[in-house]
C-alpha atoms as a PDB file:
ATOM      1  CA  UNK A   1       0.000   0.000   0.000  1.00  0.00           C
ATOM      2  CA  UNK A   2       1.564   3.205  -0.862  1.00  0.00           C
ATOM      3  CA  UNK A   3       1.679   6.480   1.331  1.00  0.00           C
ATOM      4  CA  UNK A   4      -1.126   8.517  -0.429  1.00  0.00           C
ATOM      5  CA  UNK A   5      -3.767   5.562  -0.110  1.00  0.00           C
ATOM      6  CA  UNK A   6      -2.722   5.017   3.452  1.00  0.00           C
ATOM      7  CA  UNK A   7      -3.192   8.665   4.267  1.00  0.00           C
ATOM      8  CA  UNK A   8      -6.558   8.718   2.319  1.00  0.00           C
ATOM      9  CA  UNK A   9      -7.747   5.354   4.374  1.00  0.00           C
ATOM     10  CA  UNK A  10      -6.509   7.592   7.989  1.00  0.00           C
ATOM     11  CA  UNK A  11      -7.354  11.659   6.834  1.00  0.00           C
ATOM     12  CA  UNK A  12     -10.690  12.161   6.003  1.00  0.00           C
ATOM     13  CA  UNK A  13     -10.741  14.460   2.299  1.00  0.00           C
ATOM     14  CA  UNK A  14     -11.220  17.919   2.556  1.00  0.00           C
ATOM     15  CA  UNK A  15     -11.718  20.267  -0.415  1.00  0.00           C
ATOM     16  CA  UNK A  16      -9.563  22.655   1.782  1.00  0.00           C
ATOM     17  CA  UNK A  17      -6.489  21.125   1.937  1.00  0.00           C
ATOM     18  CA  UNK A  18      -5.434  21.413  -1.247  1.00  0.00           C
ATOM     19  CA  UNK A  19      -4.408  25.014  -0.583  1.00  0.00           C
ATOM     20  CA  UNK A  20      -2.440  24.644   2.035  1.00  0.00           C
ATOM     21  CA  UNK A  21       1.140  25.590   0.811  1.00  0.00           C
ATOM     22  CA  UNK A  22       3.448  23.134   1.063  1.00  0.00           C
ATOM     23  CA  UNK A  23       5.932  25.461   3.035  1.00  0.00           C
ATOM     24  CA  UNK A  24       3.083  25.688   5.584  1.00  0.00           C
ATOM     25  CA  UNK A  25       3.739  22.097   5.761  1.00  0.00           C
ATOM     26  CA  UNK A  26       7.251  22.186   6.144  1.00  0.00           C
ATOM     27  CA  UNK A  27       7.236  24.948   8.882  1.00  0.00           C
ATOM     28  CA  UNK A  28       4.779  22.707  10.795  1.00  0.00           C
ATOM     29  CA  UNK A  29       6.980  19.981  10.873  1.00  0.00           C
ATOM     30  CA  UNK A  30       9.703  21.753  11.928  1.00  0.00           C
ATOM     31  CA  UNK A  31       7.189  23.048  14.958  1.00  0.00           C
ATOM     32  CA  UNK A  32       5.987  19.653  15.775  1.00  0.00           C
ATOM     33  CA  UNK A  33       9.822  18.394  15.880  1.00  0.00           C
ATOM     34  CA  UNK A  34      10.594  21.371  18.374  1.00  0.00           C
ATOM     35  CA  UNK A  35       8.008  20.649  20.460  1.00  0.00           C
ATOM     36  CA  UNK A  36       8.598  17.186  20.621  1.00  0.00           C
ATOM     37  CA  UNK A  37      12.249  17.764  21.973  1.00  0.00           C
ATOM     38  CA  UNK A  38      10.951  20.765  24.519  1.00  0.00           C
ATOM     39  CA  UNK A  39       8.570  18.339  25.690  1.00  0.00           C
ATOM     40  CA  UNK A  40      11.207  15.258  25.856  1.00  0.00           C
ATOM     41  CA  UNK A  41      13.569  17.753  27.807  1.00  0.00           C
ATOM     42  CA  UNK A  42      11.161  19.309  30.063  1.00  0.00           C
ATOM     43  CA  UNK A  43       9.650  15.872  30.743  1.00  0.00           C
ATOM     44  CA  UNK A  44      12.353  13.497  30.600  1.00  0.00           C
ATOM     45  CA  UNK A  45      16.059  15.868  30.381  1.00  0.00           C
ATOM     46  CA  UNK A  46      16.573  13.042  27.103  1.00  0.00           C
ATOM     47  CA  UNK A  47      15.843  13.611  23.545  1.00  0.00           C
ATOM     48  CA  UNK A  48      16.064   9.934  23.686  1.00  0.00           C
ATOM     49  CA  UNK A  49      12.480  10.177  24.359  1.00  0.00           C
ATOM     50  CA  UNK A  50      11.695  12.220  20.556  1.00  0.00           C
ATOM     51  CA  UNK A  51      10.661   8.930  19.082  1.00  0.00           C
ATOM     52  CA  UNK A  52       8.215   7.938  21.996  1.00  0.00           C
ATOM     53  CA  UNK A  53       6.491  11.336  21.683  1.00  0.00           C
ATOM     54  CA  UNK A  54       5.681  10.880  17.998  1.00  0.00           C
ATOM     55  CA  UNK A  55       2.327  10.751  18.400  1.00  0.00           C
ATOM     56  CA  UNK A  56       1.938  13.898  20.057  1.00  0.00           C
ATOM     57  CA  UNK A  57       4.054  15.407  17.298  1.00  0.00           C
ATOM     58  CA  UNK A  58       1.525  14.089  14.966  1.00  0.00           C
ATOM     59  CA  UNK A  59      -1.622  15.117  16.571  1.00  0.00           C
ATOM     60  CA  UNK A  60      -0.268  18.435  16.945  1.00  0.00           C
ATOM     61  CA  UNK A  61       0.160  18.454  12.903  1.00  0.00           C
ATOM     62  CA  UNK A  62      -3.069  17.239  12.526  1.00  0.00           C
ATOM     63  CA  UNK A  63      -4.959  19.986  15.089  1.00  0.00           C
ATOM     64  CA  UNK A  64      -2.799  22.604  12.991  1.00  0.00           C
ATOM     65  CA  UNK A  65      -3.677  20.874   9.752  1.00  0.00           C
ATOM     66  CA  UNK A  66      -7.506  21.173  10.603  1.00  0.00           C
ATOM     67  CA  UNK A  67      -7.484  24.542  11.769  1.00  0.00           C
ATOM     68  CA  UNK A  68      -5.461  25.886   8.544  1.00  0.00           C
ATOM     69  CA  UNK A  69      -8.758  24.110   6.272  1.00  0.00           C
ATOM     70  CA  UNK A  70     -11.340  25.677   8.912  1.00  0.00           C
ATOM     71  CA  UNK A  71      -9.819  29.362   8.231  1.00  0.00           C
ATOM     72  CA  UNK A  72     -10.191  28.875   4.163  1.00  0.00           C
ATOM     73  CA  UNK A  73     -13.193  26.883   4.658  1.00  0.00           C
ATOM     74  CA  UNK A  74     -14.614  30.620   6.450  1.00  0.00           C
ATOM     75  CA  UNK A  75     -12.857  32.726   3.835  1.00  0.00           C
ATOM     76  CA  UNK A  76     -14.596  30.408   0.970  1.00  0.00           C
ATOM     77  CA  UNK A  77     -17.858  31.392   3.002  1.00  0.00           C
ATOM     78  CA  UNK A  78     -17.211  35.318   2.465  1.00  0.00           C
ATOM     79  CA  UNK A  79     -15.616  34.348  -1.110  1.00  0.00           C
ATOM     80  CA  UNK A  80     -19.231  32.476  -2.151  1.00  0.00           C
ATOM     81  CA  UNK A  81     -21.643  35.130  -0.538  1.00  0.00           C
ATOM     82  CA  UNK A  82     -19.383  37.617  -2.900  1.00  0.00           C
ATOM     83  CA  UNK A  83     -20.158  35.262  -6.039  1.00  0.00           C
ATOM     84  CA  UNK A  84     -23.702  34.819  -5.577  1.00  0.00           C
ATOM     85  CA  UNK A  85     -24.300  38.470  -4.747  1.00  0.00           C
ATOM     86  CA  UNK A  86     -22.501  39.530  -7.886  1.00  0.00           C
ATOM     87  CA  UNK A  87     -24.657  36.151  -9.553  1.00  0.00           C
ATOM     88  CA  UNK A  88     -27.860  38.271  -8.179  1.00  0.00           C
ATOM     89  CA  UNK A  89     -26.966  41.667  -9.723  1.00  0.00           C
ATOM     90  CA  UNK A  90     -26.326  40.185 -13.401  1.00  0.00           C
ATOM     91  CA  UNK A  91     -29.537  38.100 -13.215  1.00  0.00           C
ATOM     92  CA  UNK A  92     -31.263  41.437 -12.061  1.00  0.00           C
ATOM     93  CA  UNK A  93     -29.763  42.778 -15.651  1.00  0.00           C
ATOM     94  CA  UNK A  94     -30.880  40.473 -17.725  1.00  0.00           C
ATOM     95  CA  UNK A  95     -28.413  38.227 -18.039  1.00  0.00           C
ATOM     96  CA  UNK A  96     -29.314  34.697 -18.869  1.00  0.00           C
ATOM     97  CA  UNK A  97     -27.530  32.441 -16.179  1.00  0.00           C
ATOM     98  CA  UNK A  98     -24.795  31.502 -18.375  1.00  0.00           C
ATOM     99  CA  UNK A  99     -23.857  34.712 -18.873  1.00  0.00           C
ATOM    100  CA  UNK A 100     -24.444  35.503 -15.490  1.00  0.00           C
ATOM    101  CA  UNK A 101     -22.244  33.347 -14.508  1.00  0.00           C
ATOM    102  CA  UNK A 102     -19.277  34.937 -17.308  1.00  0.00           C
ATOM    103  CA  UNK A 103     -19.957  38.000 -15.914  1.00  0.00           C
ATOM    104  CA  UNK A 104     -19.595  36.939 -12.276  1.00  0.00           C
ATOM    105  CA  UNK A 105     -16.348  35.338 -12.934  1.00  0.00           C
ATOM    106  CA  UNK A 106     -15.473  38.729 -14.461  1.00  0.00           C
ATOM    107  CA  UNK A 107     -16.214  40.533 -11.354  1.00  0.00           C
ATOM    108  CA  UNK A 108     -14.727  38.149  -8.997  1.00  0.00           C
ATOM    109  CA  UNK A 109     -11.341  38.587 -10.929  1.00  0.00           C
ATOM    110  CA  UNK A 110     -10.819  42.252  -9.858  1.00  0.00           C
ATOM    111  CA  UNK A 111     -11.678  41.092  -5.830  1.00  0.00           C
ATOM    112  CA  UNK A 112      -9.597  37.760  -5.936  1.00  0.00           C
ATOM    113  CA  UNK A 113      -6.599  36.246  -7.322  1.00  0.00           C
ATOM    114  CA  UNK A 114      -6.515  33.540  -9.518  1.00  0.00           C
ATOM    115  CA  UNK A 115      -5.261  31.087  -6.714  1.00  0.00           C
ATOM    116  CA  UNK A 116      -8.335  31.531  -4.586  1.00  0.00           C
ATOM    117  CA  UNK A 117     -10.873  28.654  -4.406  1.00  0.00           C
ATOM    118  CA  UNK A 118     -13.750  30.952  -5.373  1.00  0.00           C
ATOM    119  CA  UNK A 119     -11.816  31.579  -8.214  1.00  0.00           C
ATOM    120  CA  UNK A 120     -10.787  28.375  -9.255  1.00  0.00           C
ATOM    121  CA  UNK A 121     -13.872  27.223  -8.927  1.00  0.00           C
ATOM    122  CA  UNK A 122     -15.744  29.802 -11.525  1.00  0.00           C
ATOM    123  CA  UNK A 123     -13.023  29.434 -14.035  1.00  0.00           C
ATOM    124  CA  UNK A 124     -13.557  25.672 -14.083  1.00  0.00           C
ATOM    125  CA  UNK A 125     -17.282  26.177 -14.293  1.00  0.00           C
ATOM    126  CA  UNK A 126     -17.328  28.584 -17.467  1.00  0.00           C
ATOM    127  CA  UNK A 127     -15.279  25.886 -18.945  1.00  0.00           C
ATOM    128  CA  UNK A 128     -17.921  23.346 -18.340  1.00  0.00           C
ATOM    129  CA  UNK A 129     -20.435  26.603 -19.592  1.00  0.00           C
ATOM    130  CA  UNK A 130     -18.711  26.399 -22.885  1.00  0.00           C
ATOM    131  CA  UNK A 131     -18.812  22.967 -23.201  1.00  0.00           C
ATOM    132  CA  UNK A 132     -22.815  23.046 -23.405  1.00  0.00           C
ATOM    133  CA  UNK A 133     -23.125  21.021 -19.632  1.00  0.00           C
ATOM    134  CA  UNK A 134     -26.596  21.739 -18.065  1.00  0.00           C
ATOM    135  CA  UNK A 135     -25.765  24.365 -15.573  1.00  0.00           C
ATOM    136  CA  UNK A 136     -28.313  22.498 -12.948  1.00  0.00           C
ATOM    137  CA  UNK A 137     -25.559  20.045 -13.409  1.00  0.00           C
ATOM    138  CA  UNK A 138     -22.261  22.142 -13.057  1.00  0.00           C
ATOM    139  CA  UNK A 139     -23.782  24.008  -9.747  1.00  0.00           C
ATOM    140  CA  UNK A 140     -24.661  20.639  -8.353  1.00  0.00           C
ATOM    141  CA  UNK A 141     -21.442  18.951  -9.029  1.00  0.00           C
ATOM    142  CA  UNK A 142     -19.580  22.404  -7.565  1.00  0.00           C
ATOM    143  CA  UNK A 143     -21.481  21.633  -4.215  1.00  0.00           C
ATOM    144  CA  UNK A 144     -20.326  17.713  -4.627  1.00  0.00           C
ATOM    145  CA  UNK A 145     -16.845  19.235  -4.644  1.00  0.00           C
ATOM    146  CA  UNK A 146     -16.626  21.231  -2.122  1.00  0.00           C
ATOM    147  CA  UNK A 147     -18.729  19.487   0.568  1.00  0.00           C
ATOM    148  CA  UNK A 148     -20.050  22.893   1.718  1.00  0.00           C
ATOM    149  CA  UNK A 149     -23.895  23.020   3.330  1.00  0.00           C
ATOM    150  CA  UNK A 150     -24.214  26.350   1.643  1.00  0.00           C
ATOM    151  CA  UNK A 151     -23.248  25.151  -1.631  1.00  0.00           C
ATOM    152  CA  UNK A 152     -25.194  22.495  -1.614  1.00  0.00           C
ATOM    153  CA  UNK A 153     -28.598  24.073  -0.461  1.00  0.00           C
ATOM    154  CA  UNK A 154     -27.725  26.574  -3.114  1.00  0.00           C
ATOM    155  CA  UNK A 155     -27.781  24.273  -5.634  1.00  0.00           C
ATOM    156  CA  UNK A 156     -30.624  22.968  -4.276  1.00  0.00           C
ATOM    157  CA  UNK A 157     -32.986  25.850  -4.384  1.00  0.00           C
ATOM    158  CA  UNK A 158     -31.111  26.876  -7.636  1.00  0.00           C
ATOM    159  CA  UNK A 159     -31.969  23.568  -9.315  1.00  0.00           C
ATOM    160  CA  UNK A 160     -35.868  23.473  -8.329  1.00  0.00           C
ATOM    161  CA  UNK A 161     -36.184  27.388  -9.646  1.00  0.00           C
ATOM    162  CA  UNK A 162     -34.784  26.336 -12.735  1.00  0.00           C
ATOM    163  CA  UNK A 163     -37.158  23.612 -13.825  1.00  0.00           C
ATOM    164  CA  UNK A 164     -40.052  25.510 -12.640  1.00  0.00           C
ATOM    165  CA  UNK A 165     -39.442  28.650 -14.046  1.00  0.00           C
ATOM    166  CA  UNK A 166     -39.275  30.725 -10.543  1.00  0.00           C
ATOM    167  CA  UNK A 167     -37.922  33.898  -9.443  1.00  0.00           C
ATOM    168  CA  UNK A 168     -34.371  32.815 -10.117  1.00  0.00           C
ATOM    169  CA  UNK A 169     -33.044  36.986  -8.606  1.00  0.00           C
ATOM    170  CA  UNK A 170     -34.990  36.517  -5.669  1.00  0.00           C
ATOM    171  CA  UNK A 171     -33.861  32.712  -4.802  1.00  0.00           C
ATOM    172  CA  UNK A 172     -30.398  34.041  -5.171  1.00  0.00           C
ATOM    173  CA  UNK A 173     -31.494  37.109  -3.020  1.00  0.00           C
ATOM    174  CA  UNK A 174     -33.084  34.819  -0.054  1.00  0.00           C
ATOM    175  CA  UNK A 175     -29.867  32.496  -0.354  1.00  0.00           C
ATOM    176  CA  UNK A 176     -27.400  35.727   0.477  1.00  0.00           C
ATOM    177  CA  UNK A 177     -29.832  36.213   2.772  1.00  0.00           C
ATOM    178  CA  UNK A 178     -29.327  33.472   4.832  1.00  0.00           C
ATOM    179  CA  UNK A 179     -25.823  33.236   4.448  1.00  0.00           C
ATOM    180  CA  UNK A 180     -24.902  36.372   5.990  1.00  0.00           C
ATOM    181  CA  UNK A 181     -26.923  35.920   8.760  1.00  0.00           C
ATOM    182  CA  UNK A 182     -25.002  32.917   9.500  1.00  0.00           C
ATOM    183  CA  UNK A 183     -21.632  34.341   9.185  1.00  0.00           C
ATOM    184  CA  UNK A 184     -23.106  37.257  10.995  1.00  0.00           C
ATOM    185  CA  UNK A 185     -23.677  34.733  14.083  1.00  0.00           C
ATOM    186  CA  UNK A 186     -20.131  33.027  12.955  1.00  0.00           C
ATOM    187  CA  UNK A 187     -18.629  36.720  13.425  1.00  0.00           C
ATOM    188  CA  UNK A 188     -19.997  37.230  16.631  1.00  0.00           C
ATOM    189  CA  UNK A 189     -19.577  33.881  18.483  1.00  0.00           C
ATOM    190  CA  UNK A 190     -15.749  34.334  17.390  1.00  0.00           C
ATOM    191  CA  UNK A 191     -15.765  38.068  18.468  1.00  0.00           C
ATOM    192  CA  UNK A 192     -16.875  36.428  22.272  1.00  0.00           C
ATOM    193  CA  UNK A 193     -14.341  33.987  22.050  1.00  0.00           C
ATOM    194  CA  UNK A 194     -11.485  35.646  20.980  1.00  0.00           C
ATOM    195  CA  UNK A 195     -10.002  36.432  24.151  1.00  0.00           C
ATOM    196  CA  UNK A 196     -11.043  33.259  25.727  1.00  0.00           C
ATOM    197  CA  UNK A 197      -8.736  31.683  22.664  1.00  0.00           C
ATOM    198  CA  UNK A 198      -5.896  34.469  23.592  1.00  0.00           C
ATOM    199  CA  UNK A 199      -5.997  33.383  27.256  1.00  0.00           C
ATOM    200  CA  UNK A 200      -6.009  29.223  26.695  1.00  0.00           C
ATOM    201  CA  UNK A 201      -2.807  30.010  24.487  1.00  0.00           C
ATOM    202  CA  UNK A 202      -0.865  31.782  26.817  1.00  0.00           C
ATOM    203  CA  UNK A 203      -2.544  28.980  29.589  1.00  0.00           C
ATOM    204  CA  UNK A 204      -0.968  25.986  27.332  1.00  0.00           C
ATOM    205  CA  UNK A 205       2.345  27.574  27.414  1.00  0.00           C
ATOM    206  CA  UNK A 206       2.199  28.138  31.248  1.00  0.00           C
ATOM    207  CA  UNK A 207       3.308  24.445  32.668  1.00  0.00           C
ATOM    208  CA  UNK A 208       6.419  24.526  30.248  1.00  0.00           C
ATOM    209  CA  UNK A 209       7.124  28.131  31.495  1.00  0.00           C
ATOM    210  CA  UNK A 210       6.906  26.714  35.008  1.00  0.00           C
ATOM    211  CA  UNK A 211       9.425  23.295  34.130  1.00  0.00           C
ATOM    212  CA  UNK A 212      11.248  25.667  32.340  1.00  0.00           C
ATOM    213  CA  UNK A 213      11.929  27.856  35.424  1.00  0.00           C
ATOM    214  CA  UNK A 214      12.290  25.125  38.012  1.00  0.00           C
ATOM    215  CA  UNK A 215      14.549  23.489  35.861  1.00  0.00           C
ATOM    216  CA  UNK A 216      17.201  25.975  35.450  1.00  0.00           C
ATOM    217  CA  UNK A 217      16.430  27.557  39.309  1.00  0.00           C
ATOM    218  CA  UNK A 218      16.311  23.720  41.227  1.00  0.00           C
ATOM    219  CA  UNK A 219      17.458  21.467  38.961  1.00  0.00           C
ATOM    220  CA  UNK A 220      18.734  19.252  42.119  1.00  0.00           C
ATOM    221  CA  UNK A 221      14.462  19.328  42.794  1.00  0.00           C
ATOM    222  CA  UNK A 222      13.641  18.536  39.242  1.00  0.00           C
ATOM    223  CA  UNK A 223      16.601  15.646  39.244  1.00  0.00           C
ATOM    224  CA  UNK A 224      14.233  13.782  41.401  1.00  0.00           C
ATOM    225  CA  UNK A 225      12.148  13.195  38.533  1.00  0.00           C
ATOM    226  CA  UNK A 226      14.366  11.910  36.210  1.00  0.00           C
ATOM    227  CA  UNK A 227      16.484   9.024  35.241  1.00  0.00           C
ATOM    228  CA  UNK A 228      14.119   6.392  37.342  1.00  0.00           C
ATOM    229  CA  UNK A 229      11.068   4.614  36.575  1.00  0.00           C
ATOM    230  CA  UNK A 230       9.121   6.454  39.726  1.00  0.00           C
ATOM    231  CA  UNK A 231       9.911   9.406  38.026  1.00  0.00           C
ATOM    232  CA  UNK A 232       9.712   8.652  34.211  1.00  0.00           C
ATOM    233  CA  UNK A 233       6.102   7.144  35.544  1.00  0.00           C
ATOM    234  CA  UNK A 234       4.931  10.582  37.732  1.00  0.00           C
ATOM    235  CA  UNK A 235       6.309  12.679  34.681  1.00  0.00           C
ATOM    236  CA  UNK A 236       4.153  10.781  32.083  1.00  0.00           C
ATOM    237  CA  UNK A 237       1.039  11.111  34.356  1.00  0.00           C
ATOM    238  CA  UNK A 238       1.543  14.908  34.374  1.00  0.00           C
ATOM    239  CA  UNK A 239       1.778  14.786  31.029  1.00  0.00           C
ATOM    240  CA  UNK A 240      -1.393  13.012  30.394  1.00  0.00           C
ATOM    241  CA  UNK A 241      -3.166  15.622  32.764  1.00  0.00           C
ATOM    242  CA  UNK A 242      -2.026  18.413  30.574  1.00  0.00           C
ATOM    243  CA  UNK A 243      -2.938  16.676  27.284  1.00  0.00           C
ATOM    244  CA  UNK A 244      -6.461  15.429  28.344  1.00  0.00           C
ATOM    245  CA  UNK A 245      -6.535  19.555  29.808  1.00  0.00           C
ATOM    246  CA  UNK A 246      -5.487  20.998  26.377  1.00  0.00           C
ATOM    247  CA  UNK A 247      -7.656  18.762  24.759  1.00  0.00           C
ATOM    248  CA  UNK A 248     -10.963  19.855  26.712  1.00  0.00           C
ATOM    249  CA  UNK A 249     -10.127  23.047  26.681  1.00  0.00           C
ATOM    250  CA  UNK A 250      -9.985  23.277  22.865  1.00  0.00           C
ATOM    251  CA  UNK A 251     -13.559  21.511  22.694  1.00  0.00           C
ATOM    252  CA  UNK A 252     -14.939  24.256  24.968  1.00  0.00           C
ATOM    253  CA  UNK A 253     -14.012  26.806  22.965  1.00  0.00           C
ATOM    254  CA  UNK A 254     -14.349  25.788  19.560  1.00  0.00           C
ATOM    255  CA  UNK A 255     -18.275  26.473  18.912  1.00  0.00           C
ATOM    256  CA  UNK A 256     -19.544  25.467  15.220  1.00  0.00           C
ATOM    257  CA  UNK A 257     -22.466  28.103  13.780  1.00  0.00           C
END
């Protein structure tokens, strides 16, 4: 089994990760190798113990790797309420909805570069335009791609008011609608939390500013703690405590809209 099936088999696919750079990646790894030796010194005074403390290395990568696709997964929000507002306005011209989907794409150019998603995505669509695809069709297989719950009610609504002939402007209109009043409430709950977040960052750095300092001030107290399998044993347990802490803490304040 080769690498990319056995990540596909552990990672579940998100449309998101794809623009992740890789020298995000690369910095990350280098962070999730320092922390692994700060926590095997603090813990253990031996980098012997790097290898043992893999998998915290790794679930750091992955928390990091998740948040990265949840900040462009909220910028794709904005990115789409921009596209189907400037969708709205040609419809509201005249346009058919092939060419109000060119003239979208037009629009979207001046407030994006090419390597955004929202961009990506329209450019690939007018491809699909030109090649005569039912555009029921290429909105419903954008949602597919993304995985989005906007997208896909969209593309919903978009698809019924097409076969029936219905007020295709105000669908669109009712759609932004509802969209901003969710980021709205997204914009708010975040505005609430945002010095909750600041304060459990600085609180997860506390217990390694506190080894740090006892270290270096008593190490003949901190000694103790080392080198036997009492110690090795008590130092793992505190570790645990502060994992299963971080870990809690992130759940209470990470609130999905």
């Amino acid at each position: 089994m080769n690498g990319s099936r056995f990540m596909t088999l552990f990672i579940k696919p998100n449309y998101f990760r794809q623009d992740i750079k890789k020298r995000e990646y690369l910095l990350t790894a280098v962070r999730c190798m320092a922390l692994m030796g700060l926590i095997a010194f603090l813990y253990y005074d031996s980098f012997w113990a790097v290898p043992a403390l893999l998998p915290i290395g790794f679930g750091y990568f992955l928390q990091w790797e998740q948040e990265c696709m949840e900040k462009k997964r909220v910028e794709f929000q904005k990115q789409f309420q921009e596209s189907i507002r400037a969708l709205s306005a040609s419809l509201g011209a005249g346009y058919s909805v092939e060419n109000a989907m060119k003239e979208t794409k037009k629009e979207l150019s001046v407030l994006y570069r090419d390597t955004e998603p929202i961009q990506r995505e329209f450019t690939y669509m007018i491809r699909q335009i030109h090649l005569h695809i039912p555009i029921e069709q290429i909105i419903e297989e954008w949602a597919e791609r993304t995985g989005q719950e906007d997208v896909y009610n969209f593309a919903a609504v978009f698809a019924a008011a097409k076969r029936s002939g219905g007020n295709m402007t105000g669908i669109i209109k009712n759609a932004i609608r509802q969209i901003e009043d969710k980021l709205a409430v997204a914009e708010e709950i975040e505005t609430i939390l945002a010095a909750k977040k600041y304060e459990f960052k600085v609180m997860s750095a506390v217990p390694f500013g506190v080894m740090a300092y006892m270290k270096v001030s008593f190490p003949e107290f901190m000694d103790v703690l080392y080198g036997s399998s009492v110690g090795i044993g008590v130092m793992s347990g505190c570790l645990g405590v502060y994992i299963a802490a971080y870990l809690l803490g992130r759940k209470i304040i990470n609130i999905e809209v």
